[in-house]
PDB file of N, CA and C in Angstrom:
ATOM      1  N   UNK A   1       0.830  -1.191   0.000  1.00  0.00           N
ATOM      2  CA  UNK A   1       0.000   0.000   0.000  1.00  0.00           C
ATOM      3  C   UNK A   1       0.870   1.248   0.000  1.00  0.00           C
ATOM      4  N   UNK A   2       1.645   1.399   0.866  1.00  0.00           N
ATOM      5  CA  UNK A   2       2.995   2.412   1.223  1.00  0.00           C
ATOM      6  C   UNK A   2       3.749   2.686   0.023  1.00  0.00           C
ATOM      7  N   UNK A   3       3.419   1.851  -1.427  1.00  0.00           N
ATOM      8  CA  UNK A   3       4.031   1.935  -2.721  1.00  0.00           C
ATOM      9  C   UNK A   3       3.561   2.760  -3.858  1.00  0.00           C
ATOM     10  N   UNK A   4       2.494   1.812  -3.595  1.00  0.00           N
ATOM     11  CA  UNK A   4       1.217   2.494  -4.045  1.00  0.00           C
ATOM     12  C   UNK A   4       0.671   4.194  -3.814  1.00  0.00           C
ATOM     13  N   UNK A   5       0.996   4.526  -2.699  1.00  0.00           N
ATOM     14  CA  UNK A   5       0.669   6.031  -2.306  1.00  0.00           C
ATOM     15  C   UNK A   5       1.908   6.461  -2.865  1.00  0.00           C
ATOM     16  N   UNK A   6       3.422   6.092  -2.323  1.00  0.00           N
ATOM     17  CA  UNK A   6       4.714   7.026  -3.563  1.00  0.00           C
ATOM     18  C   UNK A   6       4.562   7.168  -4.951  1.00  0.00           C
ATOM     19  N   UNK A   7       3.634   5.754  -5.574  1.00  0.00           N
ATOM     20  CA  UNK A   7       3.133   6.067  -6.924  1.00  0.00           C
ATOM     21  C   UNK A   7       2.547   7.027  -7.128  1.00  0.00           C
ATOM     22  N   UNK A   8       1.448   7.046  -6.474  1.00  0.00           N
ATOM     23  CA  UNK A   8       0.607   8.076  -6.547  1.00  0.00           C
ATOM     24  C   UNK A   8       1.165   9.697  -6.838  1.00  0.00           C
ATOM     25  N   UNK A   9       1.809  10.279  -5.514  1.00  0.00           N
ATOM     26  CA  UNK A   9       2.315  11.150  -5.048  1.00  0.00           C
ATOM     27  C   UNK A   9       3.271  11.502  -6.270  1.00  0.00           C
ATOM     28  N   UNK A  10       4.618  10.451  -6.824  1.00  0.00           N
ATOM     29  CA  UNK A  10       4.955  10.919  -8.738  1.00  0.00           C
ATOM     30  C   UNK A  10       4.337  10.887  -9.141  1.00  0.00           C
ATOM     31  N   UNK A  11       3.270  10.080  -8.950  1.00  0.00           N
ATOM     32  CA  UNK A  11       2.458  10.308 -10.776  1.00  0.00           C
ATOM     33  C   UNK A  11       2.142  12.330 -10.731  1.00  0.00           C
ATOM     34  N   UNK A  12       0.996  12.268  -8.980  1.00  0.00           N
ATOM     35  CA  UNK A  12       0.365  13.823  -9.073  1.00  0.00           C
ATOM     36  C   UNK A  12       1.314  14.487  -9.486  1.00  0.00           C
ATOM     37  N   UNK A  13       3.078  14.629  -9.136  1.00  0.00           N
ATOM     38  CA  UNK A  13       4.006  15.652  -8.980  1.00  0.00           C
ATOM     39  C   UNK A  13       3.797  15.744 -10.645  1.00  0.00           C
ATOM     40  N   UNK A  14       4.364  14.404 -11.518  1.00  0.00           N
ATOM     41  CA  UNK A  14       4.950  15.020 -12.767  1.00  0.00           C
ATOM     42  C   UNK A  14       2.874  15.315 -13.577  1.00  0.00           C
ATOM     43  N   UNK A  15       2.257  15.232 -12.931  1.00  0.00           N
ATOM     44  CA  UNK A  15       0.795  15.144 -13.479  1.00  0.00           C
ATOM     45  C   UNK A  15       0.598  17.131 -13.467  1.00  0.00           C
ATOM     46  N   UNK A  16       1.178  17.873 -12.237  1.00  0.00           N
ATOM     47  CA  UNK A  16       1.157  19.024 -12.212  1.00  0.00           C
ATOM     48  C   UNK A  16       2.430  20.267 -12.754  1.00  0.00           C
ATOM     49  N   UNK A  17       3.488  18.903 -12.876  1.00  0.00           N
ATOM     50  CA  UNK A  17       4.624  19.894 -13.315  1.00  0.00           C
ATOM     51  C   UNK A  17       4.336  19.813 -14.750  1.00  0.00           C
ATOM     52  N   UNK A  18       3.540  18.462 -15.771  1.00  0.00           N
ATOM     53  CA  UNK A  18       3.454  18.406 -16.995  1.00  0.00           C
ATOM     54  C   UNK A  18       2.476  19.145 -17.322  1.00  0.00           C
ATOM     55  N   UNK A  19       0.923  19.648 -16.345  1.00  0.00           N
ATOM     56  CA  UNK A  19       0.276  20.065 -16.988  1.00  0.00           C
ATOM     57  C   UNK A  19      -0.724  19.417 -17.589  1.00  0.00           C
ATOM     58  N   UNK A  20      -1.723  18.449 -16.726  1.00  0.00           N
ATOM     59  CA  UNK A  20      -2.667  18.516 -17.289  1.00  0.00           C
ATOM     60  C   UNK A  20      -2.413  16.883 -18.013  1.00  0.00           C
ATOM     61  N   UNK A  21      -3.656  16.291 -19.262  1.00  0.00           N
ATOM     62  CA  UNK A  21      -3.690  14.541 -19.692  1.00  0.00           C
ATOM     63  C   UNK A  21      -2.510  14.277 -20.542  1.00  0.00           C
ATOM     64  N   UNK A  22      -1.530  15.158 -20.812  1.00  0.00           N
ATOM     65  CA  UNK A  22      -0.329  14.897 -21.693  1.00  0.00           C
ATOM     66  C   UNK A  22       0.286  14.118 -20.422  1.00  0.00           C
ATOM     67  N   UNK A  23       0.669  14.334 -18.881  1.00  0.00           N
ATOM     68  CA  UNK A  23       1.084  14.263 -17.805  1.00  0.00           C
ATOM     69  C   UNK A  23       1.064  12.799 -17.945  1.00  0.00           C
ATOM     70  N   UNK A  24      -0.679  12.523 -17.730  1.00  0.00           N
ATOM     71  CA  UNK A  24      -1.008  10.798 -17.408  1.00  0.00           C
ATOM     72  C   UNK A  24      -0.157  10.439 -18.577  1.00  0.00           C
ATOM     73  N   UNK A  25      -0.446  10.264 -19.510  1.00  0.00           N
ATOM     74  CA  UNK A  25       0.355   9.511 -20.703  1.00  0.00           C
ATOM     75  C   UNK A  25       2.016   9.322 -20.848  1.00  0.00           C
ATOM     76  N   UNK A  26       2.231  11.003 -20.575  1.00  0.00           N
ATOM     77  CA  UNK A  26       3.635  10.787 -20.301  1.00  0.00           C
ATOM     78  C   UNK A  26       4.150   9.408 -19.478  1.00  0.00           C
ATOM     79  N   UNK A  27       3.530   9.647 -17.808  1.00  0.00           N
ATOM     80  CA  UNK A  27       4.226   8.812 -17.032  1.00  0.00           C
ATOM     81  C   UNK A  27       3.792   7.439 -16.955  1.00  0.00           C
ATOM     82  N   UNK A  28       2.703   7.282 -17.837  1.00  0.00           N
ATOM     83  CA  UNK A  28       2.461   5.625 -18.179  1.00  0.00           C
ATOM     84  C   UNK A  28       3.551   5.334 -19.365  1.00  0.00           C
ATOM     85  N   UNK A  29       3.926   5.826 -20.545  1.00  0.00           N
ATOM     86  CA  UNK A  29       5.207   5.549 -21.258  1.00  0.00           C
ATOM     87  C   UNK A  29       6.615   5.453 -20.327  1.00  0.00           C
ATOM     88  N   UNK A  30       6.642   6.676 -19.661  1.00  0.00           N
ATOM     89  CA  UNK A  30       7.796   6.307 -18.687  1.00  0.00           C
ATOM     90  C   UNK A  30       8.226   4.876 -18.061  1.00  0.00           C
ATOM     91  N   UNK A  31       6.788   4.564 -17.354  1.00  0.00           N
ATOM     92  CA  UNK A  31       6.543   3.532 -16.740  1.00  0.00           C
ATOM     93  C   UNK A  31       6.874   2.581 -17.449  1.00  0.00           C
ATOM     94  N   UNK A  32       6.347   2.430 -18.633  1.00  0.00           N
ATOM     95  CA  UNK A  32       6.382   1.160 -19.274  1.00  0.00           C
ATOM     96  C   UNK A  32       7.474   0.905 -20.123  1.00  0.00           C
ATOM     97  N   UNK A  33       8.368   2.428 -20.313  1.00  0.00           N
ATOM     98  CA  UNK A  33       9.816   2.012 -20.591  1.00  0.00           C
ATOM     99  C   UNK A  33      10.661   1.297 -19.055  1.00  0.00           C
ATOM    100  N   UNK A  34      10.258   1.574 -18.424  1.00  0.00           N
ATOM    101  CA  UNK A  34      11.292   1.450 -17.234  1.00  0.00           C
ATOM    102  C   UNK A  34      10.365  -0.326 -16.661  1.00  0.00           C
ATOM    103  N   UNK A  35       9.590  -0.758 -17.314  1.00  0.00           N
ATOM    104  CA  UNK A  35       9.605  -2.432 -17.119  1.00  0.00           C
ATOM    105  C   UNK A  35      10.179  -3.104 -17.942  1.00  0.00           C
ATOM    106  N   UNK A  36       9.923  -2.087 -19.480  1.00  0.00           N
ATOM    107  CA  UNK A  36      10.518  -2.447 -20.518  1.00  0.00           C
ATOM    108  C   UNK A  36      12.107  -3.069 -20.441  1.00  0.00           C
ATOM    109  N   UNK A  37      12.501  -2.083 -19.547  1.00  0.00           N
ATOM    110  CA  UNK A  37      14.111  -2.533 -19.103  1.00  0.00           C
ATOM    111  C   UNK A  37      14.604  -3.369 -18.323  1.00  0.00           C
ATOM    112  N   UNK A  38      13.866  -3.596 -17.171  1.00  0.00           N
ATOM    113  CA  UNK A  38      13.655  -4.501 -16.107  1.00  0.00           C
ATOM    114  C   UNK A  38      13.762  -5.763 -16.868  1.00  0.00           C
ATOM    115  N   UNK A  39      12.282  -5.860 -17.992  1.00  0.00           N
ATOM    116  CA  UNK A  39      12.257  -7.264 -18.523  1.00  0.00           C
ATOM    117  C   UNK A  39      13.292  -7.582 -19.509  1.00  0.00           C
ATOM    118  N   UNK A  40      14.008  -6.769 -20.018  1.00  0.00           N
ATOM    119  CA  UNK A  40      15.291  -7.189 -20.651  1.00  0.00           C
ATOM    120  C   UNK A  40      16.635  -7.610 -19.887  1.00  0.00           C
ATOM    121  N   UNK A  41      16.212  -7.162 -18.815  1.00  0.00           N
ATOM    122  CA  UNK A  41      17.681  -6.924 -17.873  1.00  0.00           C
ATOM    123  C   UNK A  41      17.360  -8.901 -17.089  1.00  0.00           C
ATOM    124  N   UNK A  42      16.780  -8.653 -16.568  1.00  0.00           N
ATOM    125  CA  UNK A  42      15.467 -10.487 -16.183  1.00  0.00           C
ATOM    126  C   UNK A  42      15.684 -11.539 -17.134  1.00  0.00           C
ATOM    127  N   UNK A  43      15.726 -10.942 -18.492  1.00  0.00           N
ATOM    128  CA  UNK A  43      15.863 -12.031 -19.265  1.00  0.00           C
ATOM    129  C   UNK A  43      16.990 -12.312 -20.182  1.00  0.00           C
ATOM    130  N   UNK A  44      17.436 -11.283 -20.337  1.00  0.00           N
ATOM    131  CA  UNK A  44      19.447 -11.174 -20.260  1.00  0.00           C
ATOM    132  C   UNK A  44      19.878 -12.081 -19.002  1.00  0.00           C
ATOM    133  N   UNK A  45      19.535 -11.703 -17.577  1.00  0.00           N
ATOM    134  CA  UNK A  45      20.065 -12.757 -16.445  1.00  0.00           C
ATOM    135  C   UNK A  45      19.363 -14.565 -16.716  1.00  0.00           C
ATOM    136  N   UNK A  46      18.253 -14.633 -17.649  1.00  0.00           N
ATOM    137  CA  UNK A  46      17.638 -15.793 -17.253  1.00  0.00           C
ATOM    138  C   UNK A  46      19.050 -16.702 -18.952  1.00  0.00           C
ATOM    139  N   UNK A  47      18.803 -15.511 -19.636  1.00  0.00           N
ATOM    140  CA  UNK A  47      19.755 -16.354 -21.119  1.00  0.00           C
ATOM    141  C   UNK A  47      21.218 -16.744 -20.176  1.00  0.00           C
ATOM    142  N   UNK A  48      21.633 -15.725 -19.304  1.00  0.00           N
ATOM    143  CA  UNK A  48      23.117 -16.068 -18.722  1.00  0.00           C
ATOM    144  C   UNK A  48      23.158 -17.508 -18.141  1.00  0.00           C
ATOM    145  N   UNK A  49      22.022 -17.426 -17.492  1.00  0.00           N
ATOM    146  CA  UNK A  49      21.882 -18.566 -16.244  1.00  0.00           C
ATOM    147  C   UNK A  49      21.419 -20.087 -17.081  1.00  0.00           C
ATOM    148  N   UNK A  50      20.832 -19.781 -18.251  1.00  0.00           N
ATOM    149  CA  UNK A  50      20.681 -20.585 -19.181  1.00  0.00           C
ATOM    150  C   UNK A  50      21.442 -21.343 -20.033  1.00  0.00           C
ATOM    151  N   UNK A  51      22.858 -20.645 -20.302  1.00  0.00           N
ATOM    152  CA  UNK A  51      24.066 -20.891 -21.280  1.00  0.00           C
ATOM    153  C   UNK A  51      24.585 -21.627 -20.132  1.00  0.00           C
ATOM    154  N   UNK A  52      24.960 -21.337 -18.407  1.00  0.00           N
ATOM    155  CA  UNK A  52      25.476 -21.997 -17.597  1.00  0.00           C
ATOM    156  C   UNK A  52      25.177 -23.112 -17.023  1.00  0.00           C
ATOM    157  N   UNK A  53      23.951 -23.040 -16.957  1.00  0.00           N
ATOM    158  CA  UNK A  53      23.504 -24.993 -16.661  1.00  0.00           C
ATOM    159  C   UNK A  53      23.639 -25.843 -18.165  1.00  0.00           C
ATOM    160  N   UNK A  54      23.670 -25.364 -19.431  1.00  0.00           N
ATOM    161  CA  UNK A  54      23.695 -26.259 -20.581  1.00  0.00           C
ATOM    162  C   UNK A  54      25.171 -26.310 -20.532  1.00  0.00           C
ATOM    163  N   UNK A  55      26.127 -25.632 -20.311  1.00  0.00           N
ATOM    164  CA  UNK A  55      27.626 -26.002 -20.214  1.00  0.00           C
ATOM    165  C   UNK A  55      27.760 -26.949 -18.827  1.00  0.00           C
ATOM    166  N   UNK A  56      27.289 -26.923 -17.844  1.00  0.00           N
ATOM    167  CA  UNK A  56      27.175 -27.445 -16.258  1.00  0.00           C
ATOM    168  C   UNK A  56      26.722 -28.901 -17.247  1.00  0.00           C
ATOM    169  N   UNK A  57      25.728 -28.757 -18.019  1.00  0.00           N
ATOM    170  CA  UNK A  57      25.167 -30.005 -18.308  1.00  0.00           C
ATOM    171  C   UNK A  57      26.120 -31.063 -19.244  1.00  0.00           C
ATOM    172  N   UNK A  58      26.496 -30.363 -20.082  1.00  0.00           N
ATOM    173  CA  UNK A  58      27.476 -30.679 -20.654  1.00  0.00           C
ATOM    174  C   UNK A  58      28.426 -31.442 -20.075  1.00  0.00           C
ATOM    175  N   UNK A  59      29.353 -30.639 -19.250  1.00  0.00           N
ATOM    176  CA  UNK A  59      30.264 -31.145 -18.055  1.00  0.00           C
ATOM    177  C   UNK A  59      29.853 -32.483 -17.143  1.00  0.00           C
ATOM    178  N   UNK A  60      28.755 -32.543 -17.114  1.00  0.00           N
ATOM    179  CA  UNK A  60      28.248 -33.995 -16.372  1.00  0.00           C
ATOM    180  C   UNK A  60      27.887 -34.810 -17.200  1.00  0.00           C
ATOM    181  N   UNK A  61      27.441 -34.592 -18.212  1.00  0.00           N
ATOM    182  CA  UNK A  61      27.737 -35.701 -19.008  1.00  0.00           C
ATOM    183  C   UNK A  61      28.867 -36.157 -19.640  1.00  0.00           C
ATOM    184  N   UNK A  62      30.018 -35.390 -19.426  1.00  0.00           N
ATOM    185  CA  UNK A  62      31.184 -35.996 -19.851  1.00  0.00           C
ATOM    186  C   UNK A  62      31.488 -37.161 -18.358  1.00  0.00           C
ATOM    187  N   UNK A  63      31.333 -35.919 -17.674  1.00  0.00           N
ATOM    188  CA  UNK A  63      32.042 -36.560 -15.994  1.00  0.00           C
ATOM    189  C   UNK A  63      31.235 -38.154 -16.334  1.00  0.00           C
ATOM    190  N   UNK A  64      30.240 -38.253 -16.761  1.00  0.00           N
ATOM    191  CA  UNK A  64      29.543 -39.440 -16.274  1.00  0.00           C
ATOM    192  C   UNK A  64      30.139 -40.537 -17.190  1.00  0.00           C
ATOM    193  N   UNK A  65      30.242 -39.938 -18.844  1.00  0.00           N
ATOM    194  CA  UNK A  65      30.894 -40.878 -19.697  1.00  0.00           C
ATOM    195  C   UNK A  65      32.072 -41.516 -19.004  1.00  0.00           C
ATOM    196  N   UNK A  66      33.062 -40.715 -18.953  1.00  0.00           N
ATOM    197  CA  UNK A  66      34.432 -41.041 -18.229  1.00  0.00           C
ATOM    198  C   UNK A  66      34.471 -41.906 -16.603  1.00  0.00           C
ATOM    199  N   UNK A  67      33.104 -41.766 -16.102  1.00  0.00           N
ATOM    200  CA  UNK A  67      33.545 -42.766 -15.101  1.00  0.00           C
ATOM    201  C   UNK A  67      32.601 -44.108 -15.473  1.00  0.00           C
ATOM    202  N   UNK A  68      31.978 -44.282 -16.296  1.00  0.00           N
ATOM    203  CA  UNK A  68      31.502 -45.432 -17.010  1.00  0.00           C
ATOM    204  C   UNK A  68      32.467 -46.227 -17.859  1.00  0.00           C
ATOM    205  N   UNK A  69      33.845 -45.314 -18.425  1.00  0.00           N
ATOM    206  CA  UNK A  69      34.502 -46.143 -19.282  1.00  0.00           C
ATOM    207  C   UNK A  69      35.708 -46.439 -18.294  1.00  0.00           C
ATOM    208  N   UNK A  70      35.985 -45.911 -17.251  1.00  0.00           N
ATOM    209  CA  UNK A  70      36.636 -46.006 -15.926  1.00  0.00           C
ATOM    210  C   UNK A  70      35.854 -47.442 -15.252  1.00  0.00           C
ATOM    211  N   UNK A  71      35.053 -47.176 -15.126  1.00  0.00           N
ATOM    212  CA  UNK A  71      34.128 -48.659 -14.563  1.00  0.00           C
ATOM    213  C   UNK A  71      33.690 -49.518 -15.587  1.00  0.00           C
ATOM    214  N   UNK A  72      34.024 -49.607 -16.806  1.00  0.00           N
ATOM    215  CA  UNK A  72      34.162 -50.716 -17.866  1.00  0.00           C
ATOM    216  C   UNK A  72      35.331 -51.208 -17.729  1.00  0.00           C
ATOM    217  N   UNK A  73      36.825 -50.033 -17.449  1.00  0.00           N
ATOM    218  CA  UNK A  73      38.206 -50.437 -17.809  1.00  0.00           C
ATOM    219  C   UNK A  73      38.538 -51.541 -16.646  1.00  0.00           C
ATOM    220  N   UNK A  74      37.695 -50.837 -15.264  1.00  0.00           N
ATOM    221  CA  UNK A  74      38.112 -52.180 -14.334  1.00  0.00           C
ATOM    222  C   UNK A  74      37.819 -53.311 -14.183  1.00  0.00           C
ATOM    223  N   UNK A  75      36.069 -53.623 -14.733  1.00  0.00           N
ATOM    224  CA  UNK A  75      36.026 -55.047 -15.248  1.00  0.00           C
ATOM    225  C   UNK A  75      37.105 -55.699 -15.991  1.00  0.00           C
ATOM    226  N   UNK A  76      37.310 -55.041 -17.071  1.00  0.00           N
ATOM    227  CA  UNK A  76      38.301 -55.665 -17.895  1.00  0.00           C
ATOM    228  C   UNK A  76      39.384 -56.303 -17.097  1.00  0.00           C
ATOM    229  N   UNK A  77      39.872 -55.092 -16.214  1.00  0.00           N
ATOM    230  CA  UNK A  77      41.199 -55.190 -15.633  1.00  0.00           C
ATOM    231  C   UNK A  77      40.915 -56.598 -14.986  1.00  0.00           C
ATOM    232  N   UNK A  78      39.923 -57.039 -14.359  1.00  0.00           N
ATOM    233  CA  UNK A  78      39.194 -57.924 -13.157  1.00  0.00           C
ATOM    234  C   UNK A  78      39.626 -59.050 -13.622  1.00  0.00           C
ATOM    235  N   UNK A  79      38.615 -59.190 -15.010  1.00  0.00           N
ATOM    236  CA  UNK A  79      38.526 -60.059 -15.336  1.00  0.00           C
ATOM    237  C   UNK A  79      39.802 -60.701 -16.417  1.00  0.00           C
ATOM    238  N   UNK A  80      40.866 -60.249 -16.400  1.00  0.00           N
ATOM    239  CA  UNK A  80      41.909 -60.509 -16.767  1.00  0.00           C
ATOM    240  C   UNK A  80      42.917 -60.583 -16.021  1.00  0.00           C
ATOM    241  N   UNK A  81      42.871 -60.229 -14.830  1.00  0.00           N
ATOM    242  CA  UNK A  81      43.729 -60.607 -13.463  1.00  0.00           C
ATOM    243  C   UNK A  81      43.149 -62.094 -13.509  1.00  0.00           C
ATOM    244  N   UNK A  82      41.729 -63.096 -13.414  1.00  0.00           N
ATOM    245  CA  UNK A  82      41.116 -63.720 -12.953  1.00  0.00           C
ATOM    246  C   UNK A  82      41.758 -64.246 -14.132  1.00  0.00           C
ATOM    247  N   UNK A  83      41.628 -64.713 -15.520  1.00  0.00           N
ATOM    248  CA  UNK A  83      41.619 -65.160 -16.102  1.00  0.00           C
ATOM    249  C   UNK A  83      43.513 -65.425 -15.716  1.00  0.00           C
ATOM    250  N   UNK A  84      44.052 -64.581 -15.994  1.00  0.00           N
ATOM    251  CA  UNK A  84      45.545 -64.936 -15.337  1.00  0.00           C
ATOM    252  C   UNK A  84      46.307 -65.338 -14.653  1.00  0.00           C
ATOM    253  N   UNK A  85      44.844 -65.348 -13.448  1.00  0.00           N
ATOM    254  CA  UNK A  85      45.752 -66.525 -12.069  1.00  0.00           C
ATOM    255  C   UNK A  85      44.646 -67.875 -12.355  1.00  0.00           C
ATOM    256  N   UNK A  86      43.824 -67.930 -13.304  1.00  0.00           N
ATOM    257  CA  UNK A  86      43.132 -69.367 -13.202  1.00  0.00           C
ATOM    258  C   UNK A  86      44.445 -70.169 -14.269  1.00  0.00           C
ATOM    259  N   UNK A  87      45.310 -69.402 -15.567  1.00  0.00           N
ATOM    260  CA  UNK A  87      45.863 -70.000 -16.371  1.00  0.00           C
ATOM    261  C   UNK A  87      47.542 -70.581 -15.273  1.00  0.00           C
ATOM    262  N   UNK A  88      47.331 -69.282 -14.560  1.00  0.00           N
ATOM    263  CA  UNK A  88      48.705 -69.738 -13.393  1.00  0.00           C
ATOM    264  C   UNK A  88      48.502 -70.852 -12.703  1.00  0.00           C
ATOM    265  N   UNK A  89      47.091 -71.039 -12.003  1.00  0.00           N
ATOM    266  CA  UNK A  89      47.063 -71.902 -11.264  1.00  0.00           C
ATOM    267  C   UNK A  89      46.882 -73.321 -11.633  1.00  0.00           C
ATOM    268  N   UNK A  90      46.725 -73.581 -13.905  1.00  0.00           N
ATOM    269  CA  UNK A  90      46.523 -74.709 -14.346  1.00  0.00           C
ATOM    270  C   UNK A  90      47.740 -74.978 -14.693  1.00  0.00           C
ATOM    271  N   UNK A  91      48.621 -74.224 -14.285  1.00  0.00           N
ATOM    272  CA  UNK A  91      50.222 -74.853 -14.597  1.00  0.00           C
ATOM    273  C   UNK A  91      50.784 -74.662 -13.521  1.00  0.00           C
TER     274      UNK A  91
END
């Protein structure tokens, strides 16, 4: 409410320094440049934050490849230790 009345209170100021219904119009363009900017500035931060989780995403799917072929390489390893002490232990 307390916002609402400072609205108020600019709108009356530039409503009497402009003179009259040019005033209202004026400070509704004002207004609506100055969300205008807000919502560019909002969605400039949402594209930033956007490019950074698809690189974040990126990055984990490597991380994940690499410890899958890390946890393929040690089967291998396993199962060729095993295979190496069963051929040791038939001689």
């Amino acid at each position: 409410m307390q916002g609402f009345v400072i609205m108020a209170e600019v709108v009356g100021a530039k409503w009497k320094r402009l003179g009259g219904s040019h005033a209202f119009s004026f400070c509704v363009r004002q207004d609506y440049e100055e969300l205008e900017k807000q919502l560019k500035e909002v969605f400039k931060e949402r594209s930033t934050i956007l490019r950074r989780l698809t690189k974040t995403s990126r990055e984990l799917d490597g991380i994940k490849f690499n410890l899958q072929t890390l946890k393929n390489d040690e089967k291998s390893a396993k199962t060729e230790v095993q295979r190496l002490l069963e051929i040791s232990q038939k001689q």
